[in-house]
Protein backbone atom coordinates (compact mmCIF):
# COMPACT_ATOMS: atom_id res chain seq x y z
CA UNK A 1 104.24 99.39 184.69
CA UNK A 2 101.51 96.71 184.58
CA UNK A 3 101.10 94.29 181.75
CA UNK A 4 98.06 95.96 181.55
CA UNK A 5 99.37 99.63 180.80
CA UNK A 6 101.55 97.56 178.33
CA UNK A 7 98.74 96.48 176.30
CA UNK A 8 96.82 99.82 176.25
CA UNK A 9 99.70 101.34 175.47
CA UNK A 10 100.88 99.26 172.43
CA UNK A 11 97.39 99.62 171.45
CA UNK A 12 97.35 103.73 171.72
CA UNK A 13 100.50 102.93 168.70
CA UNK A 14 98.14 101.19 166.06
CA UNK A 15 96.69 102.36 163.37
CA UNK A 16 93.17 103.71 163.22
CA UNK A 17 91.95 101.05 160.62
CA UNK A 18 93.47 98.26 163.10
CA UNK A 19 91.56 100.04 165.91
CA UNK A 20 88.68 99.53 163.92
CA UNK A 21 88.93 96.29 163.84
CA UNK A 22 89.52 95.23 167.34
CA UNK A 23 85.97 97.30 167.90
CA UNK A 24 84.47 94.96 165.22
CA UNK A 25 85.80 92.09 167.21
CA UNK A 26 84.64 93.21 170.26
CA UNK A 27 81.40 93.98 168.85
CA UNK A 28 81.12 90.00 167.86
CA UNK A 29 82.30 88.95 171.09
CA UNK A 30 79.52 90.59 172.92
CA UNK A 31 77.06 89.38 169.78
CA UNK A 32 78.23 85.50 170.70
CA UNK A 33 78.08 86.13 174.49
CA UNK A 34 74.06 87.00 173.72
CA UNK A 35 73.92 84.41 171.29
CA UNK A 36 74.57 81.46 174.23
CA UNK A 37 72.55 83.28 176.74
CA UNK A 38 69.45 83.59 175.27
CA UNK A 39 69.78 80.71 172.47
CA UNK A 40 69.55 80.49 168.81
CA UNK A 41 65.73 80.78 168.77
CA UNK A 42 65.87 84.42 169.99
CA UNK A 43 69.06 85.73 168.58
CA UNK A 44 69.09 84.34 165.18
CA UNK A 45 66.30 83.62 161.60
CA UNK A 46 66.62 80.51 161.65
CA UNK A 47 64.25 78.17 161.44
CA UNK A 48 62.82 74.24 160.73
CA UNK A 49 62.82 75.05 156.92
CA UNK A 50 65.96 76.76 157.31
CA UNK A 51 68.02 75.51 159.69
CA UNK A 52 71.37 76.40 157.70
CA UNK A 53 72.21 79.75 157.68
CA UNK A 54 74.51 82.76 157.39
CA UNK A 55 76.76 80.84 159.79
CA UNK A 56 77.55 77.96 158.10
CA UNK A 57 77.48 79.13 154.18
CA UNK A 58 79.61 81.96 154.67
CA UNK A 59 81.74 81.03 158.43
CA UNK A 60 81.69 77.32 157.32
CA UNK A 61 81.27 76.49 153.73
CA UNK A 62 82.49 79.69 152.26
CA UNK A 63 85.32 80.14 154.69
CA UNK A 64 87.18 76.61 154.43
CA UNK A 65 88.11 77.14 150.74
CA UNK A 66 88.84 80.78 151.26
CA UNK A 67 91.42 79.38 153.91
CA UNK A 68 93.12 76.77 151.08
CA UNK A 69 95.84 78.78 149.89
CA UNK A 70 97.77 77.00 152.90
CA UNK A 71 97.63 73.55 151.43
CA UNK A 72 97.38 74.27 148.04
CA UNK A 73 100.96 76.35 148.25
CA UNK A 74 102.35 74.05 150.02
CA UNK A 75 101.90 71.50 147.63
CA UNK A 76 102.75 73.39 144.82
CA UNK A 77 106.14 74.34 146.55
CA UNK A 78 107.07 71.22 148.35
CA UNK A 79 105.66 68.44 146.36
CA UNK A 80 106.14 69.89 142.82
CA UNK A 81 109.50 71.12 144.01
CA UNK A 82 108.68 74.98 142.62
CA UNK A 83 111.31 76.43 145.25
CA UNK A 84 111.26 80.06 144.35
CA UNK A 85 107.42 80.45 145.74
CA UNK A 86 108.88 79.30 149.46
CA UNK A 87 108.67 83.25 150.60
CA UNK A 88 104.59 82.59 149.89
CA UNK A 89 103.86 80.11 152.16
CA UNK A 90 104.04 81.15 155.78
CA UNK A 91 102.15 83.66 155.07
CA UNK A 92 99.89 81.53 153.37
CA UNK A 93 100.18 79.18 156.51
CA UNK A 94 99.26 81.75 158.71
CA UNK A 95 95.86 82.58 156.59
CA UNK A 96 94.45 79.34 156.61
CA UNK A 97 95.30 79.08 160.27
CA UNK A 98 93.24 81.36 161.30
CA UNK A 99 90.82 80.63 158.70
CA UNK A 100 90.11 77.42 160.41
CA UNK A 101 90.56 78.58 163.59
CA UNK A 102 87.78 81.15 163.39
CA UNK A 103 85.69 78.22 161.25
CA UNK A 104 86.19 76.24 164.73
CA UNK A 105 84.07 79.29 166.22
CA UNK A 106 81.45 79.67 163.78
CA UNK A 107 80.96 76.05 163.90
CA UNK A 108 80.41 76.58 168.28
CA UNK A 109 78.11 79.15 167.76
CA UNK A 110 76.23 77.58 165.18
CA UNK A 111 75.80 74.44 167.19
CA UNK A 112 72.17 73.83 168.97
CA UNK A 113 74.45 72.29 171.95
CA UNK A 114 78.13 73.06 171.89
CA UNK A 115 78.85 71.71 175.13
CA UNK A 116 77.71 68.51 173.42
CA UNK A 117 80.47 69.17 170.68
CA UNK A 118 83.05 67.00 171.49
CA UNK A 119 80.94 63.93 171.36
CA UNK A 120 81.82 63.83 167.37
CA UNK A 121 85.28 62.61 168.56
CA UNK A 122 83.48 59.87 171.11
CA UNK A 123 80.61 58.59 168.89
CA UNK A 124 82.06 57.86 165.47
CA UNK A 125 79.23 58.29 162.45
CA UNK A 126 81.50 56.92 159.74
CA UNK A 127 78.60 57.44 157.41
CA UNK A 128 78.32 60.81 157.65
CA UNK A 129 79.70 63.71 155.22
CA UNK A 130 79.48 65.85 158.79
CA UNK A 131 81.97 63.15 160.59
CA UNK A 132 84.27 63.47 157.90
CA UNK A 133 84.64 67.09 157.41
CA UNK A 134 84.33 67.42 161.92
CA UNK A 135 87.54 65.42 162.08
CA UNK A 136 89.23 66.51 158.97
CA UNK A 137 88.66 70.31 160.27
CA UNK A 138 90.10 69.71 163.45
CA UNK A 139 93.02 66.85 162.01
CA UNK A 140 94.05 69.98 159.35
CA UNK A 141 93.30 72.99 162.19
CA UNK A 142 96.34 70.74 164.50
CA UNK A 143 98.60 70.49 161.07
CA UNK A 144 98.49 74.10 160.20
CA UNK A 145 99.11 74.93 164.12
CA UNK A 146 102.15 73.32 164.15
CA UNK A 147 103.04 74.77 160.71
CA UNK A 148 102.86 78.09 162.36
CA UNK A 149 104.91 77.10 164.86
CA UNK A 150 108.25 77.54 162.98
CA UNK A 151 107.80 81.48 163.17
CA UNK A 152 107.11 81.42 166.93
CA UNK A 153 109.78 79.19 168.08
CA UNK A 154 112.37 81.63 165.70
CA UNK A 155 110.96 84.33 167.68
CA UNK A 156 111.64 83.42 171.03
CA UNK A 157 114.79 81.32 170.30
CA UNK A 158 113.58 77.89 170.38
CA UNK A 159 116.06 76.14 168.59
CA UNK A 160 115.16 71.93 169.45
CA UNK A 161 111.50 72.43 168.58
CA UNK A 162 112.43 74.18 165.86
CA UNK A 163 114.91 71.69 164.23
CA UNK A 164 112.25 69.16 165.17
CA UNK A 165 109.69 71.54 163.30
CA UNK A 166 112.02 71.50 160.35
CA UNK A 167 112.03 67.92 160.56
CA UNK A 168 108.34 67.11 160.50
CA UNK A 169 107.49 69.66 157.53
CA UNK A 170 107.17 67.42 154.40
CA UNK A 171 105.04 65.25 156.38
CA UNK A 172 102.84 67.89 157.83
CA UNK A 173 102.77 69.56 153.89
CA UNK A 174 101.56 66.11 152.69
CA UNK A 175 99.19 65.76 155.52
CA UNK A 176 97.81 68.97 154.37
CA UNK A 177 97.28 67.93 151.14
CA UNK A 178 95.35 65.18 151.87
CA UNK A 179 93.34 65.74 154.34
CA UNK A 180 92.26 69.21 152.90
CA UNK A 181 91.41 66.87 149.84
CA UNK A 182 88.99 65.05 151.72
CA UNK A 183 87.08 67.79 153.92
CA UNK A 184 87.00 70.38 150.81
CA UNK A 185 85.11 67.75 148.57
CA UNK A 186 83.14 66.61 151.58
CA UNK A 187 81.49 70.18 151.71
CA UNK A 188 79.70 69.02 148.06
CA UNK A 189 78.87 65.61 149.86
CA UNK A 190 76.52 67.63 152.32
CA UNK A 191 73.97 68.56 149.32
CA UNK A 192 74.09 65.83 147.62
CA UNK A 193 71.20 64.33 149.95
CA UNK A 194 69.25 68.04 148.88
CA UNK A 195 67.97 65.91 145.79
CA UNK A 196 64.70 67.59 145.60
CA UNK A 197 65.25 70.69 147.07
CA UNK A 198 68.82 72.13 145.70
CA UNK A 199 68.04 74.07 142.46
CA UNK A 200 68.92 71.95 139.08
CA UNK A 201 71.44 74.76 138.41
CA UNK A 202 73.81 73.74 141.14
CA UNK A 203 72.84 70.31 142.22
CA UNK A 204 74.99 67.27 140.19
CA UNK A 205 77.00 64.43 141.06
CA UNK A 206 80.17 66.54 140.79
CA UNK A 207 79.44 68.62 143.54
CA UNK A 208 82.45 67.25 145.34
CA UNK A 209 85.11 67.34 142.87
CA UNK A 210 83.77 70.86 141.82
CA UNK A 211 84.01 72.14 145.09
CA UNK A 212 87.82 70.98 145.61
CA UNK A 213 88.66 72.32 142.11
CA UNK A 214 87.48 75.36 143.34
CA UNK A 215 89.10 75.58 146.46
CA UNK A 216 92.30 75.27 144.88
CA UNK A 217 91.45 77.90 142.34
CA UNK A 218 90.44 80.37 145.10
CA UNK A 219 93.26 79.60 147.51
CA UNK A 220 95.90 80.79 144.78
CA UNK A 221 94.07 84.00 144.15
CA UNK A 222 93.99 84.25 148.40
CA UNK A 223 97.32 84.44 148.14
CA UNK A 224 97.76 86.94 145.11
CA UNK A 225 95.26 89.60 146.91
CA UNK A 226 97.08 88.80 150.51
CA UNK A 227 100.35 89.46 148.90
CA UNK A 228 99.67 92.29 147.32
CA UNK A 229 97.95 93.78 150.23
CA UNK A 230 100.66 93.02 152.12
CA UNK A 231 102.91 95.00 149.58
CA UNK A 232 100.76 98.07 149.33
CA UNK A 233 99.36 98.20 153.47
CA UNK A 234 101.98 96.72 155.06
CA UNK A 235 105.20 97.66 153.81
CA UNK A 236 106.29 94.08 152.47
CA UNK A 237 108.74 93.51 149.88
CA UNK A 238 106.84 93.29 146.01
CA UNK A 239 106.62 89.44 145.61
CA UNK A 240 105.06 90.68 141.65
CA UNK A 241 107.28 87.87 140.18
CA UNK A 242 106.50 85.32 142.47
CA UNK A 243 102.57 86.33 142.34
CA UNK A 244 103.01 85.79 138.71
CA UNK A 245 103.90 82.25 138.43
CA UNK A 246 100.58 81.38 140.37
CA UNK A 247 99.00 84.01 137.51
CA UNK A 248 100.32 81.04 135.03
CA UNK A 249 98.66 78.09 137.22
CA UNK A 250 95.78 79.63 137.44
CA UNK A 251 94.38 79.65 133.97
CA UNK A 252 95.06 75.58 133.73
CA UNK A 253 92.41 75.37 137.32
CA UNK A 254 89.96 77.56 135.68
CA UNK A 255 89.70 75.83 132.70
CA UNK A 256 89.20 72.95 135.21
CA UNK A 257 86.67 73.97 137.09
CA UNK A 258 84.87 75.97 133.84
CA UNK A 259 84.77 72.50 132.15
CA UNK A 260 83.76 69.99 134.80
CA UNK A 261 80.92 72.34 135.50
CA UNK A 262 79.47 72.71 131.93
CA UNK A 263 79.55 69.15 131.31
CA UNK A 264 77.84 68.96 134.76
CA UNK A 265 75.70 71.07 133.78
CA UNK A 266 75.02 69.82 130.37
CA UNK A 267 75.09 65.74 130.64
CA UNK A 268 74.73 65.08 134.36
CA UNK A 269 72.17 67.47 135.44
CA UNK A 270 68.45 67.65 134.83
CA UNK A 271 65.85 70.72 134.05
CA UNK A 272 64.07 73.22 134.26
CA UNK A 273 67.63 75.36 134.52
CA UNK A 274 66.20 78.88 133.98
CA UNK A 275 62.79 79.01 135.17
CA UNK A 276 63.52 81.43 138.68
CA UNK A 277 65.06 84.94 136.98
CA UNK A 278 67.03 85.62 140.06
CA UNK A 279 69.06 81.99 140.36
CA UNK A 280 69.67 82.73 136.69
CA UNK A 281 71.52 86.29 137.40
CA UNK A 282 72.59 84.32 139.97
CA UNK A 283 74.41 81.37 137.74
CA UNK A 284 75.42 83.83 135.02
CA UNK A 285 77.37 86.18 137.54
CA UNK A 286 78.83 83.17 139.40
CA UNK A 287 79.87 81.57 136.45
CA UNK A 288 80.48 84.18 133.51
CA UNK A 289 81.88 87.21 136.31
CA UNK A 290 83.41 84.92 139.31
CA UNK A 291 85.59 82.02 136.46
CA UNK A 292 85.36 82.83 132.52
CA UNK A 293 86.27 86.48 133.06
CA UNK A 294 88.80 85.72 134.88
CA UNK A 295 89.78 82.84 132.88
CA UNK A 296 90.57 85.43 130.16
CA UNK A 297 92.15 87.53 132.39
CA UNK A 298 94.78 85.32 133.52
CA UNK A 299 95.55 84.34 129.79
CA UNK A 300 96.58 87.82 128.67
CA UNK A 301 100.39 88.33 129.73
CA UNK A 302 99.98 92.01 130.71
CA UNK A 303 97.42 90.80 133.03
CA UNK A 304 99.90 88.55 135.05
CA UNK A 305 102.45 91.40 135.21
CA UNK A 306 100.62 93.76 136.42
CA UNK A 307 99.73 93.68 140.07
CA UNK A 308 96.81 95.83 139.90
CA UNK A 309 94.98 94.19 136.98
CA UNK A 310 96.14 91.05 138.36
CA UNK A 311 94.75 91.62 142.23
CA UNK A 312 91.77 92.17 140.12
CA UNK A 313 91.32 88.63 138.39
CA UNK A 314 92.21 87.10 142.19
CA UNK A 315 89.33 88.95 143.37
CA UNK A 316 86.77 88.15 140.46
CA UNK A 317 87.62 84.75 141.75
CA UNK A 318 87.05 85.08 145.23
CA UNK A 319 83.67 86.37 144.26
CA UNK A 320 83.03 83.72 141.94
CA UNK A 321 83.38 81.03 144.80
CA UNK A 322 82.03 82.92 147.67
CA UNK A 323 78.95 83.60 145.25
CA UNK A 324 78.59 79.71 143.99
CA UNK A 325 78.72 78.42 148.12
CA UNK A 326 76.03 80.85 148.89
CA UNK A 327 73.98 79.74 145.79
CA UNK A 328 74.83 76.04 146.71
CA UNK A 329 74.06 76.45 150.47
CA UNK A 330 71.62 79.11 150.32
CA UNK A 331 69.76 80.87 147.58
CA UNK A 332 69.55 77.52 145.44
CA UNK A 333 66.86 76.12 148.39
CA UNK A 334 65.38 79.25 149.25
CA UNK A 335 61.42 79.07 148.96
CA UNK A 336 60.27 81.89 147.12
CA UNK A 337 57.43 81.81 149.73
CA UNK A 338 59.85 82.07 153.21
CA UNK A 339 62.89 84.01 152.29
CA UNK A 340 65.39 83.59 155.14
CA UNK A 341 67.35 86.94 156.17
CA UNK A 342 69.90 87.27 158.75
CA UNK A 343 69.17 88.88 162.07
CA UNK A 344 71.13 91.66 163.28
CA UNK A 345 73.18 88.84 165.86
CA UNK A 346 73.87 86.99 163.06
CA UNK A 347 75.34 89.69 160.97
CA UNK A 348 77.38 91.79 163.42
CA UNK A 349 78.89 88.44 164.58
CA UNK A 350 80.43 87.05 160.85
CA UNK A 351 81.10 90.69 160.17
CA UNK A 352 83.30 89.97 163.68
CA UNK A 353 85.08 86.52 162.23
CA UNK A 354 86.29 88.45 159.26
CA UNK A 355 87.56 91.44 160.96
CA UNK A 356 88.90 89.06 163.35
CA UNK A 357 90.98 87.33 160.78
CA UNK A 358 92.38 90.05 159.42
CA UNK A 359 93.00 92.24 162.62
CA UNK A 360 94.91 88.78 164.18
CA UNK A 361 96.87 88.42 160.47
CA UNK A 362 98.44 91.99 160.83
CA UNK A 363 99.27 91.21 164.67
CA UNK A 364 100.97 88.05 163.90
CA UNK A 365 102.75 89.67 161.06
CA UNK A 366 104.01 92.35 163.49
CA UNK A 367 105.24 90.31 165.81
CA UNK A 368 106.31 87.25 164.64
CA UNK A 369 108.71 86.75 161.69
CA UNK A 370 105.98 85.45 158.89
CA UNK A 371 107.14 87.27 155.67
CA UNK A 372 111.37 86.54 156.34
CA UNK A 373 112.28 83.82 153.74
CA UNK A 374 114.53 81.11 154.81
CA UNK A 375 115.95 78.47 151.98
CA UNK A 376 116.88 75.00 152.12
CA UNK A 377 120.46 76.36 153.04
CA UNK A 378 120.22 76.85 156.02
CA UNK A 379 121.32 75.10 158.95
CA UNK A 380 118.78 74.06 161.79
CA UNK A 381 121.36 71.10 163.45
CA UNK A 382 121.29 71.83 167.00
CA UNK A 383 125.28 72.98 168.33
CA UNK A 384 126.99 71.18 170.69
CA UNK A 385 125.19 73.12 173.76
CA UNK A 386 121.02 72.56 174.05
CA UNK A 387 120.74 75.86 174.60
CA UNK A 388 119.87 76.03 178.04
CA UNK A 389 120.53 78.42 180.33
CA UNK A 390 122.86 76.57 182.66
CA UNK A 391 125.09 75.83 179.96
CA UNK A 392 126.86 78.99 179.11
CA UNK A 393 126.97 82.63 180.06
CA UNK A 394 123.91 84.90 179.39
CA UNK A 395 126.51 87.09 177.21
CA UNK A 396 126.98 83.60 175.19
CA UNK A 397 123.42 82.63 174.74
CA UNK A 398 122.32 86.25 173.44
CA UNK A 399 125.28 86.05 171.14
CA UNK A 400 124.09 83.08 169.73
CA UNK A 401 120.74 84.71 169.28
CA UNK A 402 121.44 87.99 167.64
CA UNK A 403 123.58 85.34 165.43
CA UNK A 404 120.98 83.84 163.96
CA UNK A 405 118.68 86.67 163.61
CA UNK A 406 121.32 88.45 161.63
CA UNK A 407 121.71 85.65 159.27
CA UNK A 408 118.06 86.40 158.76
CA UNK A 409 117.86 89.79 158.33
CA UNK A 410 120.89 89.36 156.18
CA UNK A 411 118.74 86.66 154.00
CA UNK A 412 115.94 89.25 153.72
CA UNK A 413 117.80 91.92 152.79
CA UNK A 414 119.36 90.05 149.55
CA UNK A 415 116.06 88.97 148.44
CA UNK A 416 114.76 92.74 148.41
């Protein structure tokens, strides 16, 4: 049989929602193929006065803090030693992985010459918000690849990368951290220059620090809604206690974010505030639906112990910041007098990216060993033998395989 028939085959064995998906995908794929033949002018809306669109507030600006549970978790788990979330964060890992991955793409397509791309890493702007947030998105893209690594090498048996994996991961976790630091606040950077044309609502001197506050706040709830997808789609072990010790962060980030952005509001920003109706409903939904709600939420005990009221909160969240980047990069410098819309391209093809990520999250988590917990305990020394071929039997070398898989079965089995 043909690796071909393989593939179709495999394929014929998914699930109808997963099929679904893969047409999605292939639906943006033929949307970006049209895109670079016949340019941005003819495919897309935008324009001179709007030369930011749906690709870059949602695929850019809305999707990098969407993809921070990775480095927030990791912090949290490595760096303030909380232990007991470890099961969280390849899965976490994986998300922000492909996050950034398919931000990578958005950013191509949005580019007026992507063949001209690469000349960010030639000629250094170190000036520029753009510079910063170019490299930082493809430093942190490199760290999270080789943070996913660790599943794949376990998978195929790659014991000397994966020691040296095991090696280099509190130094790629605090390289996460800190570059994800820098790019996440650099998003604000990019409208600070929008003095006159960013809505007083949204436009302050905070817009940096707000944004990272944010990011954190949104990355935890990521991971509440993935896990407890995961849970109820998936088949995956109930990680409800785990899920709840986020539930207890997660009021101290609101409160955060809730207070740095009334006293932006209040002392650092200047009026009119209310004079366009629809940025109002606008602010008051961001703000009162997408973080005090939720604030509240998270407060009340019965709402961290329940999964379903507490998927809930995580999602009020998730609006909240996917609502504030859109007002930030979008609706706050609309002219009433040229509304920009999306064209049909631009549509099908984000619709695409977010199919995409979760179509290439359930693969992953099919095939590769993402959701199997494995504690400080044990032991990635390499044995005497390198594992190569030449050096033993086949009969020895599969021995020592199905060896260590079974100590990791037998680790997942005690935690359910």
């Amino acid at each position: 049989m043909t690796a071909a028939s393989l593939v179709v085959n495999e394929i014929k064995g998914y699930h109808r929602f997963v099929k679904f998906l893969i047409l999605l995908v292939v639906a943006a794929a033929v949307a970006s193929l049209a895109r670079f033949v016949f340019g941005l002018g003819a495919t897309t809306n935008l324009s001179d006065a709007y030369p930011w669109g749906l690709w870059v507030s949602f695929d850019v600006v809305t999707a990098v803090p969407l993809a921070a549970g990775a480095f927030t978790l990791g912090a949290i788990v490595h760096c303030f030693h909380i232990k007991k979330l470890e099961p969280l964060v390849r899965p976490a890992i994986v998300t922000g992985f492909l996050g950034y991955s398919l931000v990578c793409v958005g950013l191509l397509l949005d580019l007026g010459q992507p063949h001209k791309g690469w000349h960010v890493m030639r000629y250094w702007n170190l000036h520029s918000p753009m510079f910063e947030v170019s490299m930082c998105v493809m430093a942190y893209t490199t760290v999270l690849f080789l943070e996913f690594l660790s599943p794949v090498a376990e998978k195929f048996g790659w014991y000397l990368p994966l020691r040296v994996l095991r090696w280099l991961e509190m130094p790629l976790v605090i390289l996460a951290a800190a570059i994800s630091t820098l790019h996440q606040s650099s998003l604000g950077t990019f409208f600070l220059i929008a003095v006159d044309k960013l809505h007083n609502l949204w436009y302050n001197p905070l817009l940096p620090l707000l944004f990272w506050v944010s990011a954190i706040c949104s990355g935890m709830c990521i991971i509440i809604v993935e896990a407890t997808a995961c849970h109820k789609w998936m088949g995956q072990p109930n990680e409800g206690v785990l899920l709840r010790t986020l539930a207890k962060i997660l009021p101290w980030t609101l409160a955060l974010y809730i207070a740095l952005r009334v006293y932006s509001l209040l002392v650092l920003s200047h009026g009119p505030f209310f004079d366009q109706p629809v940025l109002t409903l606008l602010f008051a939904l961001e703000l009162g639906f997408g973080f005090i709600l939720p604030f509240f939420m998270f407060t009340q005990k019965s709402v961290r112990n329940d999964d379903r009221r507490r998927a809930i909160a995580a999602l009020l969240v998730i609006f909240g910041l996917i609502l504030n980047r859109f007002n930030v990069s979008m609706f706050g410098m609309m002219d009433p007098n040229h509304i920009y819309y999306p064209s049909l391209i631009e549509s099908v093809v984000t619709i695409g990216i977010i199919a995409g990520h979760i179509l290439f999250f359930v693969l992953i988590a099919k095939y590769f060993p993402i959701f199997e917990h494995h504690p400080e305990a044990v032991d990635y020394s390499l044995p005497d033998r390198f594992r190569k071929i030449d050096s033993g039997s086949p009969e020895d070398s599969r021995g020592d395989h199905e060896t260590v898989h079974a100590s990791v079965q037998q680790t997942s089995e005690t935690r359910a």
